[in-house]
C-alpha atoms as a PDB file:
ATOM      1  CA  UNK A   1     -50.633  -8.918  73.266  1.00  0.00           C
ATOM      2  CA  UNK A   2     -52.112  -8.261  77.049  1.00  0.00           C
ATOM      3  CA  UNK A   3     -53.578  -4.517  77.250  1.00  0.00           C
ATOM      4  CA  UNK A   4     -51.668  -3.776  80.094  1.00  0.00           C
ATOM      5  CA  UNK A   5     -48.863  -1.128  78.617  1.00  0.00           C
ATOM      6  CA  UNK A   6     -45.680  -1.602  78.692  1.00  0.00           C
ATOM      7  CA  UNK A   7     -43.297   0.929  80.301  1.00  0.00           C
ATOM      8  CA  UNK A   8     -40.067   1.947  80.000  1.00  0.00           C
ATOM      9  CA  UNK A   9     -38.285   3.967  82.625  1.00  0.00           C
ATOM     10  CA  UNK A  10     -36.833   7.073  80.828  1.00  0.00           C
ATOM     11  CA  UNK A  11     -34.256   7.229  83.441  1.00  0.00           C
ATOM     12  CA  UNK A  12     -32.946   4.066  82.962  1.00  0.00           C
ATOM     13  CA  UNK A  13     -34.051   1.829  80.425  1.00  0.00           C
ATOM     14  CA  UNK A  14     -35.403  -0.738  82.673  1.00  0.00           C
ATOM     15  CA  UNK A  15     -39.278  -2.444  82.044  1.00  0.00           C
ATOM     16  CA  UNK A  16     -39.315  -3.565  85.535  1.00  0.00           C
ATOM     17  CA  UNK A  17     -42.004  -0.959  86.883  1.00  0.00           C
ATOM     18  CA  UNK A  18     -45.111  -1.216  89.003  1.00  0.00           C
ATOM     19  CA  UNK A  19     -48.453   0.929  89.455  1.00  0.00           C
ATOM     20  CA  UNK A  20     -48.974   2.743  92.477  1.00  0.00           C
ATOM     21  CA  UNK A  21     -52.153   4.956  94.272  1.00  0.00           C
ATOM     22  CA  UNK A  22     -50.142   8.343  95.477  1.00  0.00           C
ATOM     23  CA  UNK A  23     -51.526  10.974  97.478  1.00  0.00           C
ATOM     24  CA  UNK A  24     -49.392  14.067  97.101  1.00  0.00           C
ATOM     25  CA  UNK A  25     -49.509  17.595  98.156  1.00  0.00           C
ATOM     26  CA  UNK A  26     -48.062  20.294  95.988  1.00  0.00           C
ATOM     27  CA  UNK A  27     -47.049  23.707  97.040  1.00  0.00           C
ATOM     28  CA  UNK A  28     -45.161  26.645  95.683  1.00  0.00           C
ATOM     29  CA  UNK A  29     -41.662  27.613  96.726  1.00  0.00           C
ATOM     30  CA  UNK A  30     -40.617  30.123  98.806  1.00  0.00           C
ATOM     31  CA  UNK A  31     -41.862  32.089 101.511  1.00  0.00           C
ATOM     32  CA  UNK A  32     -44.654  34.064  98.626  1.00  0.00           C
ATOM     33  CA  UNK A  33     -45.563  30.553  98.408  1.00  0.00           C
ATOM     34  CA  UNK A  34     -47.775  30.784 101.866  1.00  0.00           C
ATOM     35  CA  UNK A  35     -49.971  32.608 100.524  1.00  0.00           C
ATOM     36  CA  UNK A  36     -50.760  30.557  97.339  1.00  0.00           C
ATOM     37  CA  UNK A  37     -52.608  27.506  97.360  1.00  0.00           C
ATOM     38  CA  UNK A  38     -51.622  23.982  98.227  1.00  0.00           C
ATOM     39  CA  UNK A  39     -52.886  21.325  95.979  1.00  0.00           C
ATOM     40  CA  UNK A  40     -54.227  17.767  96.901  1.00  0.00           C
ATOM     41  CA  UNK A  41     -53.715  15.112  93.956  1.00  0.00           C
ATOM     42  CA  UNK A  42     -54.293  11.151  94.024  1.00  0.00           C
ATOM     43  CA  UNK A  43     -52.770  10.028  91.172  1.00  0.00           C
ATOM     44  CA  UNK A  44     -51.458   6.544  89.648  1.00  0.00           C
ATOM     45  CA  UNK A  45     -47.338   6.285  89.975  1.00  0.00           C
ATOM     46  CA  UNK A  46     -45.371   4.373  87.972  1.00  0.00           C
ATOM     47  CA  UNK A  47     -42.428   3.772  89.320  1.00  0.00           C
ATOM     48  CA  UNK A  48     -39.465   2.060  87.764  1.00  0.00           C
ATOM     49  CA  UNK A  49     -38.172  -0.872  90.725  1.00  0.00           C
ATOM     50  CA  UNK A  50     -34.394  -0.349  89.794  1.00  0.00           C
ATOM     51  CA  UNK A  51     -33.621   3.016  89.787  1.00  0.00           C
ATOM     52  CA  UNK A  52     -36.631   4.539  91.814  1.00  0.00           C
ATOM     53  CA  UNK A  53     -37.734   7.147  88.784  1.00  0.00           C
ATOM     54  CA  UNK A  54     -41.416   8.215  89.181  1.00  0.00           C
ATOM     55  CA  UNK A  55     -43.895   9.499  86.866  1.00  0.00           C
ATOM     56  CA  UNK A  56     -47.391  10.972  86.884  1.00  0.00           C
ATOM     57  CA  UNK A  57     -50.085  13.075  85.293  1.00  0.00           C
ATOM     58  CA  UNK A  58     -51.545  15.821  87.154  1.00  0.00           C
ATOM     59  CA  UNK A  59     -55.274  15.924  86.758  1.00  0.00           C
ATOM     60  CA  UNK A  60     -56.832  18.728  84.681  1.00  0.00           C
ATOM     61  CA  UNK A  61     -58.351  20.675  87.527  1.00  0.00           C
ATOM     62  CA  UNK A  62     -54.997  20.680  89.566  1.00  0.00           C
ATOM     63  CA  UNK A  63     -53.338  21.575  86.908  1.00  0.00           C
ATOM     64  CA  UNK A  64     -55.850  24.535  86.359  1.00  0.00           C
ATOM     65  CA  UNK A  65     -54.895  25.827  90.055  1.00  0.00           C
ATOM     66  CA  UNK A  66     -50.751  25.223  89.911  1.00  0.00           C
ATOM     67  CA  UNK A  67     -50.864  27.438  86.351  1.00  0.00           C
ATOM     68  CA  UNK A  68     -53.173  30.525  87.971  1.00  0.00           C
ATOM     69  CA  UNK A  69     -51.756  30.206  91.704  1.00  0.00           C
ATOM     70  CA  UNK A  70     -55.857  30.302  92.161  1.00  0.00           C
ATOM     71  CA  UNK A  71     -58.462  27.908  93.912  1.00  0.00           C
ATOM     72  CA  UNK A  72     -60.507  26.001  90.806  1.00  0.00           C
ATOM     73  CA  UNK A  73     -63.693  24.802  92.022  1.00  0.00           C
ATOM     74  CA  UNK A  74     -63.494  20.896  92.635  1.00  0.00           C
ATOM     75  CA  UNK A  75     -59.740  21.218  93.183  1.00  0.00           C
ATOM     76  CA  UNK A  76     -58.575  19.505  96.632  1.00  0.00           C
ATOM     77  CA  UNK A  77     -56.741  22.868  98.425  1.00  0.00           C
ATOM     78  CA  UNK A  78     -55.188  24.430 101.129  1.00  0.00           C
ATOM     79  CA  UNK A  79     -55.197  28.033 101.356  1.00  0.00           C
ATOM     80  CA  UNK A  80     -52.644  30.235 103.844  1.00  0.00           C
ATOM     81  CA  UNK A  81     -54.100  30.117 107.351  1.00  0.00           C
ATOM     82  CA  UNK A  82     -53.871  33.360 107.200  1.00  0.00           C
ATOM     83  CA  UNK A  83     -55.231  34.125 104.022  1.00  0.00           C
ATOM     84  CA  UNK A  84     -58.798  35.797 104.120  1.00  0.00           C
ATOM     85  CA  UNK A  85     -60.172  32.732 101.510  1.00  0.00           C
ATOM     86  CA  UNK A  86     -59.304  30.584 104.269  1.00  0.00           C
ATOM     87  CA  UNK A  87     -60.906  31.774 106.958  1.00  0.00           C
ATOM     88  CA  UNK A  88     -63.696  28.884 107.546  1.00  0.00           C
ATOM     89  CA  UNK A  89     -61.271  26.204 108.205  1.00  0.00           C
ATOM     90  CA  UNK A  90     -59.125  25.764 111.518  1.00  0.00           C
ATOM     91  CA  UNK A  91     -55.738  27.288 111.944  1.00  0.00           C
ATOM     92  CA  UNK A  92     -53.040  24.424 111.423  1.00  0.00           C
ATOM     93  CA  UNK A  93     -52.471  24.976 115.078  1.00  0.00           C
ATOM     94  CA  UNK A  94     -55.438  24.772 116.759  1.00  0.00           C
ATOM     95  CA  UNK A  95     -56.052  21.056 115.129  1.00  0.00           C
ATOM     96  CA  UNK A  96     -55.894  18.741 117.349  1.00  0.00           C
ATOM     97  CA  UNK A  97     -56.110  14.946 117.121  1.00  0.00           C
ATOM     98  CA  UNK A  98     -59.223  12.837 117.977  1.00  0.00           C
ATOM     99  CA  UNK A  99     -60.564   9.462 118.096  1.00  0.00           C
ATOM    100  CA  UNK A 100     -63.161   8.552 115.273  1.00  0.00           C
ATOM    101  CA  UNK A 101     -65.242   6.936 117.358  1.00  0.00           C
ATOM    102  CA  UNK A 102     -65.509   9.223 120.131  1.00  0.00           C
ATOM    103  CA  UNK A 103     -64.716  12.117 119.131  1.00  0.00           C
ATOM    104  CA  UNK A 104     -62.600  13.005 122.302  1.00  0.00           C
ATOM    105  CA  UNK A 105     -59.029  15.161 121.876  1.00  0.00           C
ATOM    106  CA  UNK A 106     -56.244  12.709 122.111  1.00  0.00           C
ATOM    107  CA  UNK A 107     -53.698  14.044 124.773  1.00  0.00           C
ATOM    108  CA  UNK A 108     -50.221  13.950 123.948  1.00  0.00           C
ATOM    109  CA  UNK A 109     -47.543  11.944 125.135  1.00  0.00           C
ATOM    110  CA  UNK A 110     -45.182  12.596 127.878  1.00  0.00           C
ATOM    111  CA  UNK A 111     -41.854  12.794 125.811  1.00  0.00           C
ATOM    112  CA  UNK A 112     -40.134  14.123 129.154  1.00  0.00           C
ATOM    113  CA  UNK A 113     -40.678  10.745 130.934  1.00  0.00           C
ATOM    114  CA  UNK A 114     -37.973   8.359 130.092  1.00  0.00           C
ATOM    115  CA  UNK A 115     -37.954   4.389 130.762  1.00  0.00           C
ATOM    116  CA  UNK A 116     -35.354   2.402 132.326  1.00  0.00           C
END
C-alpha cells in the first residue's frame, strides 16, 4: 500500500484525480459584502479529471475571518477601499502597474490604434 490516499470524486465516482496549488480569493455576496473582508487562501485542490469537481479545506485562520466577517491576525485580507481599517493601503484605482526591476509605471496600451 503507497501512502499517497486514494480519492474518490463524490460527484462522480471516478479515482482519476490530481493535486493542485490554488490561490483563491473569497468574498461575501452582495453589495454589504464591500465592506467585509476579502480573504486570500493557497490551498491544495483535488480535482477529479472527468467531471471537473473540486475540493478543499480552508485553513483555520481563514476560516476564523469568513465565520466573524472580521480581519484575524495572520489572515491574508482585503478590506473595502473605503473602509476606515483600510486606509494604509492604495485605493484599487490608484494602483498602477510597474516593472520589478525598475520600478517605473508601465504605460498602457493604445487600444484605439488598430493594425492593418
Amino acid at each position: 500500500m503507497t501512502s499517497e490516499q486514494l480519492y474518490i470524486c463524490t460527484s462522480c465516482g471516478s479515482n482519476h484525480n490530481g493535486k493542485f496549488s490554488s490561490e483563491i480569493s473569497v468574498h461575501f455576496k452582495g453589495i454589504s459584502g464591500l465592506e467585509k473582508p476579502t480573504v486570500f487562501m493557497f490551498p491544495e485542490l483535488v480535482v477529479c479529471l472527468t467531471c471537473g469537481h473540486a475540493e478543499f479545506t480552508v485553513p483555520e485562520v481563514e476560516l476564523r475571518v469568513l465565520a466573524t466577517n472580521t480581519p484575524v491576525e495572520n489572515a491574508a485580507i482585503v478590506m473595502s477601499s473605503d473602509s476606515a481599517s483600510n486606509q494604509q493601503t492604495q485605493p484599487r484605482t490608484k494602483v498602477k502597474p510597474t516593472t520589478s526591476a525598475t520600478g517605473k509605471t508601465i504605460p498602457p496600451k493604445n487600444r484605439s490604434k488598430r493594425r492593418r
